[in-house]
N, C-alpha and C. Protein backbone atom coordinates (compact mmCIF):
# COMPACT_ATOMS: atom_id res chain seq x y z
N UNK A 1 71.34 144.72 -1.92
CA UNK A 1 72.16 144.60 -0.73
C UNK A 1 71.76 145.67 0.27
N UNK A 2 71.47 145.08 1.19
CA UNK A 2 71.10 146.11 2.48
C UNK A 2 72.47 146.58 3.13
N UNK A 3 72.13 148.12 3.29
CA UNK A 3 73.76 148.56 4.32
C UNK A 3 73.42 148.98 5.33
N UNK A 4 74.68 148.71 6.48
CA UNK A 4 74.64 148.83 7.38
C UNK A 4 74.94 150.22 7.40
N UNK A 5 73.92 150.78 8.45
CA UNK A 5 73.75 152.38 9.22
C UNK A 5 75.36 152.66 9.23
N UNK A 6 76.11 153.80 9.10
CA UNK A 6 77.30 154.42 9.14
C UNK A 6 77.67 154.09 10.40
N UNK A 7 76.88 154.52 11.81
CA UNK A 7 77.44 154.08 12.90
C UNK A 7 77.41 152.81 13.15
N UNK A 8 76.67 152.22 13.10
CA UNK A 8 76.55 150.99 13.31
C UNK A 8 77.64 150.05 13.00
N UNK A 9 78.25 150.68 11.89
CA UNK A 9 79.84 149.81 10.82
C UNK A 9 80.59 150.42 11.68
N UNK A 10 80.57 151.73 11.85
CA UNK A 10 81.93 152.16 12.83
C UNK A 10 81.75 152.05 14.54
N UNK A 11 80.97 150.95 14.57
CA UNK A 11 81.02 150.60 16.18
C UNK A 11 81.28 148.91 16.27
N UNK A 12 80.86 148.56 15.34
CA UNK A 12 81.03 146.82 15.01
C UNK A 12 82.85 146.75 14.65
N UNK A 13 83.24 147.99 13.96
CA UNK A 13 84.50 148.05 13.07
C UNK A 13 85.74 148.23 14.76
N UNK A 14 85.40 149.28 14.89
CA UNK A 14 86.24 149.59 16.48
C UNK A 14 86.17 148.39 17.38
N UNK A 15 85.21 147.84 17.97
CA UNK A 15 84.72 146.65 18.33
C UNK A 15 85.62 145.68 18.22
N UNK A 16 85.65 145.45 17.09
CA UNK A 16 86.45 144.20 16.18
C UNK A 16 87.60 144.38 16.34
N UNK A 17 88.35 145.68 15.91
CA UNK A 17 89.55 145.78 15.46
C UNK A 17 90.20 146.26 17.34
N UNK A 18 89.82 146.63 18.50
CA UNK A 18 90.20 146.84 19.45
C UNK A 18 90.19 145.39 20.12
N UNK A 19 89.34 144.46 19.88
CA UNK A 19 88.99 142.94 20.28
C UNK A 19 90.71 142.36 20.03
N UNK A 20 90.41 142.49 18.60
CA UNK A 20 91.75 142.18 17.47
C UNK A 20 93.20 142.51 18.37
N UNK A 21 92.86 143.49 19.01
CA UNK A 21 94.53 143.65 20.04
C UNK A 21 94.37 143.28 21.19
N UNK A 22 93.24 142.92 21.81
CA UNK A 22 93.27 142.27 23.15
C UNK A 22 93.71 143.83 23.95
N UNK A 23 93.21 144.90 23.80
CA UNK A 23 92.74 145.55 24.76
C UNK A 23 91.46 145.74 25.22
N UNK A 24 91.43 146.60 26.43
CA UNK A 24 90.30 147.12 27.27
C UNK A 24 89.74 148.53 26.14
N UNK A 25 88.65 148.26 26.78
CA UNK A 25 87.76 149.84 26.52
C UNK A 25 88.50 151.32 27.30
N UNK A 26 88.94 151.06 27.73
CA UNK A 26 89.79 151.99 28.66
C UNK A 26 91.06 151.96 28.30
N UNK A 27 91.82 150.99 27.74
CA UNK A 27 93.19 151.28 27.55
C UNK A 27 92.82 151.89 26.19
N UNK A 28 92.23 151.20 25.25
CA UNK A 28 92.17 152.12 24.01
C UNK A 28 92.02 153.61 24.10
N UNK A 29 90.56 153.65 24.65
CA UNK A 29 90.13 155.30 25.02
C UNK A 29 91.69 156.14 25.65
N UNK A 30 92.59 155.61 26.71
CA UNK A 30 93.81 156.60 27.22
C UNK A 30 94.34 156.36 25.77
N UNK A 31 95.04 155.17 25.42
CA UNK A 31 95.97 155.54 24.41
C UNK A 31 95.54 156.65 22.69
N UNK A 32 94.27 156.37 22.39
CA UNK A 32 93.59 157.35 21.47
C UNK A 32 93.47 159.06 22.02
N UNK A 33 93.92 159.09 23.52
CA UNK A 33 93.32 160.14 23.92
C UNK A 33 92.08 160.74 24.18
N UNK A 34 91.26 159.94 23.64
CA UNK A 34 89.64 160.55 24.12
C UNK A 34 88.81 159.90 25.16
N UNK A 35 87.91 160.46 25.59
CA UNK A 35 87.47 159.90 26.97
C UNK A 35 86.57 158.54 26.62
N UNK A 36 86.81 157.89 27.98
CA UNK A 36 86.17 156.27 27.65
C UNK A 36 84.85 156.25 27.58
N UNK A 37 84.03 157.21 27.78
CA UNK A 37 82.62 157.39 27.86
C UNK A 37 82.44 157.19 26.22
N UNK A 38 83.25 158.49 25.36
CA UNK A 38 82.83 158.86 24.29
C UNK A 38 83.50 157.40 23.60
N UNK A 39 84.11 156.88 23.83
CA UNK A 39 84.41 155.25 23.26
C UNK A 39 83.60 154.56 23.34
N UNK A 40 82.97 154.23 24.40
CA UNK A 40 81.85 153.81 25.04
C UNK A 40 80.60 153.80 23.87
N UNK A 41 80.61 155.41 23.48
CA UNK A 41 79.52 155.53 22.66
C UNK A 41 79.55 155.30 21.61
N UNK A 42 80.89 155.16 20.90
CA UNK A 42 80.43 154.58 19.85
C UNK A 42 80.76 153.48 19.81
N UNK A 43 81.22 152.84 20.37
CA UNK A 43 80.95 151.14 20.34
C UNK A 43 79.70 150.79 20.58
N UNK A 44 78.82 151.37 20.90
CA UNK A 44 77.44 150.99 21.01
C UNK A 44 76.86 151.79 20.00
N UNK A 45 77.15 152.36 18.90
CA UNK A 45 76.68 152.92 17.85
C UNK A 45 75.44 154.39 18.12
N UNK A 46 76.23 154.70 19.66
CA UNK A 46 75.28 156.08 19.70
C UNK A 46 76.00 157.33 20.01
N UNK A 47 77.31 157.26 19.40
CA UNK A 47 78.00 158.68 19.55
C UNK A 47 78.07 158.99 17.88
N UNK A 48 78.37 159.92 18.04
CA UNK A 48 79.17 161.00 16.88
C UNK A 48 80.04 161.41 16.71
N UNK A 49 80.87 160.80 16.32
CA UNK A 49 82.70 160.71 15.87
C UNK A 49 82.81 161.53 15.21
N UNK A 50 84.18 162.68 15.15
CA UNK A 50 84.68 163.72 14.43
C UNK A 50 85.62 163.07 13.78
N UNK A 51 86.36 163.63 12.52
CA UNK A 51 87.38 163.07 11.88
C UNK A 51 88.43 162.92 12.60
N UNK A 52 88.91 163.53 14.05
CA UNK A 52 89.82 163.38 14.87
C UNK A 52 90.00 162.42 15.16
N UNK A 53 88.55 161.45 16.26
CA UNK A 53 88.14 160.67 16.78
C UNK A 53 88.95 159.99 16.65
N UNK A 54 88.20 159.73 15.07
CA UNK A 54 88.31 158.15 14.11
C UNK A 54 89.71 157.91 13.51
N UNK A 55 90.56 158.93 13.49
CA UNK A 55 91.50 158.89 13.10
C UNK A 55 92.80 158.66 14.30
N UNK A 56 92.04 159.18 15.29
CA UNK A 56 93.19 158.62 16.66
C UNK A 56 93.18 157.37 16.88
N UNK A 57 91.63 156.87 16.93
CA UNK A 57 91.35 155.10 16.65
C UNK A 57 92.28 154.32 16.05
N UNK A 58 92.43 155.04 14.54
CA UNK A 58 92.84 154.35 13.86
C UNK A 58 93.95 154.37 14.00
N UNK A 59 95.06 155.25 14.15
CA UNK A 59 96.66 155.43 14.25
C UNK A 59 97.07 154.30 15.67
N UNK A 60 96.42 154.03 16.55
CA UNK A 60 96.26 153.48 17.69
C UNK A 60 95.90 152.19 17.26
N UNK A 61 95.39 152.05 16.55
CA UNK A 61 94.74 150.70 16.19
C UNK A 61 95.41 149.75 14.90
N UNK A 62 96.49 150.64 14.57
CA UNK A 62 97.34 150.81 13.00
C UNK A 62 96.50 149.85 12.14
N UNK A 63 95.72 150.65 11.78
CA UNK A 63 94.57 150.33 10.72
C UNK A 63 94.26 151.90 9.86
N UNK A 64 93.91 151.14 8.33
CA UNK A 64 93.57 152.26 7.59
C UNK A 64 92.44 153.09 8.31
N UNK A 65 91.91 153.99 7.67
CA UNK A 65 91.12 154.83 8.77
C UNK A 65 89.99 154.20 7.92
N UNK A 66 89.99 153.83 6.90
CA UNK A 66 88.59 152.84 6.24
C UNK A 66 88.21 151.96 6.86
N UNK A 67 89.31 151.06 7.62
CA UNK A 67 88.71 150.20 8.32
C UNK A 67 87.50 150.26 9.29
N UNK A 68 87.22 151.61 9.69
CA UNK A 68 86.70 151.89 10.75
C UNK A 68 85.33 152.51 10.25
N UNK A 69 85.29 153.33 8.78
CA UNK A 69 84.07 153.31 8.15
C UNK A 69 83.40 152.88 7.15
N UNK A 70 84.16 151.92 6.50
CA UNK A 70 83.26 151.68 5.40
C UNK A 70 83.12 149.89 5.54
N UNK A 71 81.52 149.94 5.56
CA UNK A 71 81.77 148.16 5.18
C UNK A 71 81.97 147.53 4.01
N UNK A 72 81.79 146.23 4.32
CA UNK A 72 82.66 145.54 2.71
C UNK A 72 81.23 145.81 1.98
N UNK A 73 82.18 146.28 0.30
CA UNK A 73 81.30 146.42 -0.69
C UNK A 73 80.91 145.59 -1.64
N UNK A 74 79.81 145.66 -2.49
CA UNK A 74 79.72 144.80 -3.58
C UNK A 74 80.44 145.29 -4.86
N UNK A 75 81.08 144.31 -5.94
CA UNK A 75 81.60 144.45 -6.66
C UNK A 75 81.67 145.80 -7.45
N UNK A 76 80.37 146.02 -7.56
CA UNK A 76 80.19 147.30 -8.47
C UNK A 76 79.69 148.15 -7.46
N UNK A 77 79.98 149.74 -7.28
CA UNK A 77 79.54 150.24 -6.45
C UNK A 77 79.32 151.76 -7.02
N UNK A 78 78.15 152.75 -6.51
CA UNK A 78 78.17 153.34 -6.96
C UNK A 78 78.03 154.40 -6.19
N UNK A 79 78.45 156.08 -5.83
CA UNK A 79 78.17 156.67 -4.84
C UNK A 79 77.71 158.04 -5.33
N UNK A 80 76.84 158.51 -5.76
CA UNK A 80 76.64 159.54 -6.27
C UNK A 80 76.75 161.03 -5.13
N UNK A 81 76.74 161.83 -5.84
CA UNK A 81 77.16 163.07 -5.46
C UNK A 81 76.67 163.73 -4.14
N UNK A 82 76.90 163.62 -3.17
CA UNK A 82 76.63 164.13 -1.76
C UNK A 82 76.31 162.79 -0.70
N UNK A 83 76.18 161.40 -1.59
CA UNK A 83 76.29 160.62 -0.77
C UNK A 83 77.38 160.19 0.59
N UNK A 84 77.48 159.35 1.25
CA UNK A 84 78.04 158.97 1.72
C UNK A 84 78.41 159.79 3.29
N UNK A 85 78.98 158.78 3.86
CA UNK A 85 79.02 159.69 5.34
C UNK A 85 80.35 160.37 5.46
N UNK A 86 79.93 162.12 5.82
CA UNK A 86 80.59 163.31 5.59
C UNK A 86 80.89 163.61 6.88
N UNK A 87 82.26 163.27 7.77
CA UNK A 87 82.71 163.66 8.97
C UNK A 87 82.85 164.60 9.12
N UNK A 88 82.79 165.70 9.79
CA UNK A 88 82.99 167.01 10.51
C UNK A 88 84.51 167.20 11.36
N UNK A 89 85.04 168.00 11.00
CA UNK A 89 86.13 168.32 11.57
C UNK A 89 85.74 168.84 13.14
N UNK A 90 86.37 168.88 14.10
CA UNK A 90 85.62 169.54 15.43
C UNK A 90 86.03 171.04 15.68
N UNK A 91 87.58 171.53 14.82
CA UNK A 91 88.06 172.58 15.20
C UNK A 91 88.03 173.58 13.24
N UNK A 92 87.60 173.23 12.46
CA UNK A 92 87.44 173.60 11.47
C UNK A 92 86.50 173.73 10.53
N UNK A 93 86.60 174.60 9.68
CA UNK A 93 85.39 174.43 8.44
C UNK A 93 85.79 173.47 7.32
N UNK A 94 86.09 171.97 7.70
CA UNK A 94 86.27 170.76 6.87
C UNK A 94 85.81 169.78 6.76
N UNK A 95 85.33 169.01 6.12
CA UNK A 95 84.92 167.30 6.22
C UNK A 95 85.44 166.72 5.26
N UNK A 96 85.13 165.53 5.48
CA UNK A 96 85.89 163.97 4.68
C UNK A 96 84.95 163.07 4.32
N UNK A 97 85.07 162.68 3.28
CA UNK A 97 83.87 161.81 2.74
C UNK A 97 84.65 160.42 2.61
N UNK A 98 84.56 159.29 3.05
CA UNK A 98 85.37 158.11 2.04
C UNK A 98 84.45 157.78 1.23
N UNK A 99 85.34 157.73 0.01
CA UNK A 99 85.04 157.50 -1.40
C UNK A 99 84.63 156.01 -1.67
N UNK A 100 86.36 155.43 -1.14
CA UNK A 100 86.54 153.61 -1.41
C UNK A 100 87.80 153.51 -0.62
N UNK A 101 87.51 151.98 -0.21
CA UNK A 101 88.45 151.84 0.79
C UNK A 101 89.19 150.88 -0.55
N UNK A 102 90.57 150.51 0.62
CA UNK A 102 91.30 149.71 -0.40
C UNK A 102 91.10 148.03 0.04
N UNK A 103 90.68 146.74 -1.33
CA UNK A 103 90.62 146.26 -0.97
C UNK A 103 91.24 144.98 -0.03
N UNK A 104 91.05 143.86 0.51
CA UNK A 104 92.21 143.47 1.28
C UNK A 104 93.56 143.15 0.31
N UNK A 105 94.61 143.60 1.14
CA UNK A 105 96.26 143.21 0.97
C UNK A 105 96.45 144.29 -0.25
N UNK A 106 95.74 145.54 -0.79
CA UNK A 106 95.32 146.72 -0.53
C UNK A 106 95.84 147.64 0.31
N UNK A 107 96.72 148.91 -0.30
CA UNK A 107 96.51 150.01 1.58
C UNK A 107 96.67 151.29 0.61
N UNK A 108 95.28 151.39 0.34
CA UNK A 108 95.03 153.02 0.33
C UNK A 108 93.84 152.94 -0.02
N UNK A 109 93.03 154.38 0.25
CA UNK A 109 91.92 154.92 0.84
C UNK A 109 91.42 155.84 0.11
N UNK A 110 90.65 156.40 -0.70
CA UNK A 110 90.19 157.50 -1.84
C UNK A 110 88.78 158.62 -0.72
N UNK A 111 89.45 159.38 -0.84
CA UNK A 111 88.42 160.19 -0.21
C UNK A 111 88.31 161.92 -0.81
N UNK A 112 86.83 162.22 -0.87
CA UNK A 112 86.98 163.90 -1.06
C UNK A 112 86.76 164.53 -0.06
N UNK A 113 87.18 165.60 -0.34
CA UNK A 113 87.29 166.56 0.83
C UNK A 113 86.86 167.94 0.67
N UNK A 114 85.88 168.29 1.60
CA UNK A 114 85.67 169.91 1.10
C UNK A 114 85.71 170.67 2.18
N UNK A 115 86.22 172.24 2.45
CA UNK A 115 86.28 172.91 3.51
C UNK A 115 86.18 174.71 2.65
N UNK A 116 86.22 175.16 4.12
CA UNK A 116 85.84 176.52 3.53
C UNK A 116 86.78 177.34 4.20
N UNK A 117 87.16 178.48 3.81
CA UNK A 117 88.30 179.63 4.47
C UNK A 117 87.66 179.68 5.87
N UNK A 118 88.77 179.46 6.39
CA UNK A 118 89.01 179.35 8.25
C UNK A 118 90.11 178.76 8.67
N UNK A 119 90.08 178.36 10.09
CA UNK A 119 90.49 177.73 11.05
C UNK A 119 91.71 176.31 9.88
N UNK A 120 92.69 176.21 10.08
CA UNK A 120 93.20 175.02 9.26
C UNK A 120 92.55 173.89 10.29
N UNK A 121 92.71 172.49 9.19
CA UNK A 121 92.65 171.34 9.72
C UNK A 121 93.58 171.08 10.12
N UNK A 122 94.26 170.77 11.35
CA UNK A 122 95.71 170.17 11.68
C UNK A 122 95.11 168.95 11.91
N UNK A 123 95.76 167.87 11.07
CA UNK A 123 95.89 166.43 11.52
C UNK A 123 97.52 166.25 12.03
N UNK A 124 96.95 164.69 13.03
CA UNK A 124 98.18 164.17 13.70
C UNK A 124 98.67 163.49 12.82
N UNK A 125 99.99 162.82 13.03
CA UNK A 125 100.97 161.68 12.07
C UNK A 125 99.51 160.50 12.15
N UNK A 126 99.58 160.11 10.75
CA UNK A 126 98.79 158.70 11.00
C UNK A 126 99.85 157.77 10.94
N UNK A 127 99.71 156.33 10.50
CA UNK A 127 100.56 155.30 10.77
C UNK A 127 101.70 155.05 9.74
N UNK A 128 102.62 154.47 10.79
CA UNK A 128 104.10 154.40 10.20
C UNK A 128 103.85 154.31 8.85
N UNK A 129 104.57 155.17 7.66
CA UNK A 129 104.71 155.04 5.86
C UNK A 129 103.38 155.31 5.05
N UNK A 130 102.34 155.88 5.84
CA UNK A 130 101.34 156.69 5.25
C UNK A 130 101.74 157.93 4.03
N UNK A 131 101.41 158.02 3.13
CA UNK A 131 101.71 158.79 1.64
C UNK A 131 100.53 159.43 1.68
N UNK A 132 100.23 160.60 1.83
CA UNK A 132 99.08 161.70 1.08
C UNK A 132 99.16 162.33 -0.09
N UNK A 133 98.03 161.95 -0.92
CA UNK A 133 98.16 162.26 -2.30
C UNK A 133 96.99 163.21 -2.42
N UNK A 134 97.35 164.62 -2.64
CA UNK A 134 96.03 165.82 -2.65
C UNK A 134 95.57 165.70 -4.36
N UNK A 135 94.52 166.27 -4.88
CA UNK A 135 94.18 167.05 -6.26
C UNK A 135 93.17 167.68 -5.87
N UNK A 136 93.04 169.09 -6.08
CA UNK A 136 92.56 169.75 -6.01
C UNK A 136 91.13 170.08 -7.08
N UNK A 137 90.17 170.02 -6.59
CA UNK A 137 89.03 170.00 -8.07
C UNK A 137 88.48 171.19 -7.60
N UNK A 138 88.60 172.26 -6.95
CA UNK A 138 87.94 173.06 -6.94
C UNK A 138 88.46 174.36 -5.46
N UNK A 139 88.05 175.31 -5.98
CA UNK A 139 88.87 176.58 -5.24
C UNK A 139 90.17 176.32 -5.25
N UNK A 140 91.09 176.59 -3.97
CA UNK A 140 92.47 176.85 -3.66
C UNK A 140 92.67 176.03 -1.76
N UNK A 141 93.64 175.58 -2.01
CA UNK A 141 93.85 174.60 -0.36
C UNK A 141 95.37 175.58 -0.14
N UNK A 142 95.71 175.53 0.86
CA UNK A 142 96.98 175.26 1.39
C UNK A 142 97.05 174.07 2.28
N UNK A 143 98.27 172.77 1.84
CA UNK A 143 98.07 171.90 2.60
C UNK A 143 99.73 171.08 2.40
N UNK A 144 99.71 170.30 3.30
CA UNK A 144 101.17 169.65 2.86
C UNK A 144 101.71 169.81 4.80
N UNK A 145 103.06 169.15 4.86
CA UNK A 145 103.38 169.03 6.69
C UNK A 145 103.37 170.27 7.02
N UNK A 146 103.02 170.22 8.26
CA UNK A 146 103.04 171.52 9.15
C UNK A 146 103.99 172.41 9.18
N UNK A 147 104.46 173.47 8.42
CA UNK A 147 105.55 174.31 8.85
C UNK A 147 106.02 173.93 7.17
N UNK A 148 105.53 173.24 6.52
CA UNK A 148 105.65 173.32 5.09
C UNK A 148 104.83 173.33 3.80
N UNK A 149 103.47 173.70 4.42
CA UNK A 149 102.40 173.85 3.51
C UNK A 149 102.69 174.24 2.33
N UNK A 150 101.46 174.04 1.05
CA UNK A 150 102.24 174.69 -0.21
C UNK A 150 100.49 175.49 -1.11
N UNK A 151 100.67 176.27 -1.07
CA UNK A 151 99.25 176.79 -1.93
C UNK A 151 99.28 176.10 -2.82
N UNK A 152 97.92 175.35 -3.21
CA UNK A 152 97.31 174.66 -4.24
C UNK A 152 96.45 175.51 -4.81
N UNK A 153 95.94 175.66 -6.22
CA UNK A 153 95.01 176.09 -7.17
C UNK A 153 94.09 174.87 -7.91
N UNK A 154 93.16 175.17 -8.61
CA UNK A 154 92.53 174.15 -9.16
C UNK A 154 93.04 173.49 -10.44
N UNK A 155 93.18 171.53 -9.90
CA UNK A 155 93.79 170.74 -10.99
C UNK A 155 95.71 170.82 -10.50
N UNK A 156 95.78 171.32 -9.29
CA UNK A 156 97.27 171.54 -8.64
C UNK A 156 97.24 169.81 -7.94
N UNK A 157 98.16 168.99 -7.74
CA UNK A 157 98.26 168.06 -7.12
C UNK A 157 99.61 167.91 -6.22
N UNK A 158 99.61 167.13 -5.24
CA UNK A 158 101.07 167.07 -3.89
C UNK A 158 100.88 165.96 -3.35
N UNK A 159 101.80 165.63 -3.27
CA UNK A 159 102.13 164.28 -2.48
C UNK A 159 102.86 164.73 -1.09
N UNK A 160 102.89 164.15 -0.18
CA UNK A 160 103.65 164.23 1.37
C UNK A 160 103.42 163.37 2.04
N UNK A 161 104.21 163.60 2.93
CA UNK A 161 104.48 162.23 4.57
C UNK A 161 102.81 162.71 5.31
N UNK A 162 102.17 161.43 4.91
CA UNK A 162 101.17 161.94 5.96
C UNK A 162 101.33 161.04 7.74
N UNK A 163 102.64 160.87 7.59
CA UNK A 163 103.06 159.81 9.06
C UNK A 163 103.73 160.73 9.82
N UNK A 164 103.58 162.16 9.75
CA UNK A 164 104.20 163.51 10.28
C UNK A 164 102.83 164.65 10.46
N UNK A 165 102.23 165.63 11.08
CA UNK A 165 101.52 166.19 11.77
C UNK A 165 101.90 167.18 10.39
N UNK A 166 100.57 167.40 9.87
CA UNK A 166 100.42 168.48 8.48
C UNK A 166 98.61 169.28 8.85
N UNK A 167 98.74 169.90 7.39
CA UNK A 167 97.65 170.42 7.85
C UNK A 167 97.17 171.14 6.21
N UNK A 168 95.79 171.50 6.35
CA UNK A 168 95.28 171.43 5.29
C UNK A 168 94.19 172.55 5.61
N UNK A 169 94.58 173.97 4.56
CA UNK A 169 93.20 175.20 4.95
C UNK A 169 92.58 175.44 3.79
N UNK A 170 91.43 174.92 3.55
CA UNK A 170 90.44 175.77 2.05
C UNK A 170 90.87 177.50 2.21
N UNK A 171 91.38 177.78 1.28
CA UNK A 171 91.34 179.09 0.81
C UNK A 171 90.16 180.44 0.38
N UNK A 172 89.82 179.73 -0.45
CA UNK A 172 88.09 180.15 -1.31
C UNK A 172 87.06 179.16 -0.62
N UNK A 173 86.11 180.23 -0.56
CA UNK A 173 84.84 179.56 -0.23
C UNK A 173 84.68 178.20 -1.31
N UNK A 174 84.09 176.82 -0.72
CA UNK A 174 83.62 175.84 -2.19
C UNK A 174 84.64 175.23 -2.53
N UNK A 175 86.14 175.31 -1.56
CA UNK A 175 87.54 174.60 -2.07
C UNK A 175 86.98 172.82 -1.56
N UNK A 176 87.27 171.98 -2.48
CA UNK A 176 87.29 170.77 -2.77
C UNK A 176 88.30 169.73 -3.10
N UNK A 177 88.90 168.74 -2.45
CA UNK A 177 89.79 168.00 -3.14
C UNK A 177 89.40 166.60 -3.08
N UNK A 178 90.32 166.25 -4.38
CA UNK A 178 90.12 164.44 -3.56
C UNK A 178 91.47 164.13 -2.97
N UNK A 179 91.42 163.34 -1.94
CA UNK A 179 92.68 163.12 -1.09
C UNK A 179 93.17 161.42 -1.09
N UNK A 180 94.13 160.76 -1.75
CA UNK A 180 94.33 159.63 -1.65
C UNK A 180 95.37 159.11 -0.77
N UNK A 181 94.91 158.13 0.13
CA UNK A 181 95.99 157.95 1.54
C UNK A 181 96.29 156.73 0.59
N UNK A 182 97.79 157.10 1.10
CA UNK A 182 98.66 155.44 0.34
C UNK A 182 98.93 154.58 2.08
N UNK A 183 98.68 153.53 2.07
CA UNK A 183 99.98 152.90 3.10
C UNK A 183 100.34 151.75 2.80
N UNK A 184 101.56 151.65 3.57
CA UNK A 184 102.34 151.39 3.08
C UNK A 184 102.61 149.25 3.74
């Protein structure tokens, strides 16, 4: 099975799923907040989306945030260790890998996550009845809603509202989790 280039799925995927509401390139871009140029670009599969981006897309678009990167898979799938496309946070030392999306009639999302002591990740509310499920495989996180974070250690696990503005800081250099989005 041949795959499609990472951007290429997340410009066909936006494409589709902004088509899907019968908006403009411009109303999406105001309501996501980011400029219509940088929409622009990746609907034509030549920008470089931050985990922000794709995730304003998606809350805007009330779609899993898989929808937007991963294409459909074959039955058996296999992703070995550093594979897969690793988003960049724009204001932090974090990224996001998706693991596996969920399949249709399906709503949750398997992803790891690794970051390093700095800057926290603040994410926005994603969509209405979103569930974040952390485990920690390595170093120490503080993560959980904003103004209620909780130090994690390794093999520590948390659940929270991820449909509320939280946030998530690697502690130790090499901190790692896997992060499972439920929705609902």
């Amino acid at each position: 099975m041949q795959r499609t280039a990472p951007l290429e799925t997340i410009a066909d995927a936006i494409r589709k799923e902004r088509e899907r509401h019968g908006i403009s390139l411009a109303e999406l871009a105001r309501r996501a907040g980011i400029a219509k140029s940088t929409l622009s670009q990746l609907e034509s599969a030549t920008g470089n989306p931050s985990i922000e981006t794709l995730w304003a897309l998606a809350v805007v678009l009330d779609v899993p945030f898989s929808r937007l990167v991963d294409p459909p898979a074959a039955p058996v799938q296999v992703l070995r260790a550093g594979e897969g496309l690793a988003l960049q946070s724009e204001h932090s030392p974090f990224s996001g890998t998706l693991i596996a999306a969920c399949p249709p009639g399906a709503r949750r999302d398997l992803h790891v996550i690794t970051g390093e002591p700095g800057s926290p990740r603040l994410a926005h509310a994603h969509i209405r009845g979103t569930t974040e499920h952390l485990i920690v495989t390595a170093g120490r996180w503080r993560a959980g809603p904003q103004g209620g974070e909780v130090e994690l250690a390794h093999g520590d696990y948390i659940r929270f509202p991820g449909d509320q503005a939280h946030a998530y800081t690697a502690l130790e250099p090499g901190s790692a989790a896997v992060l499972i989005m439920e929705y609902v």
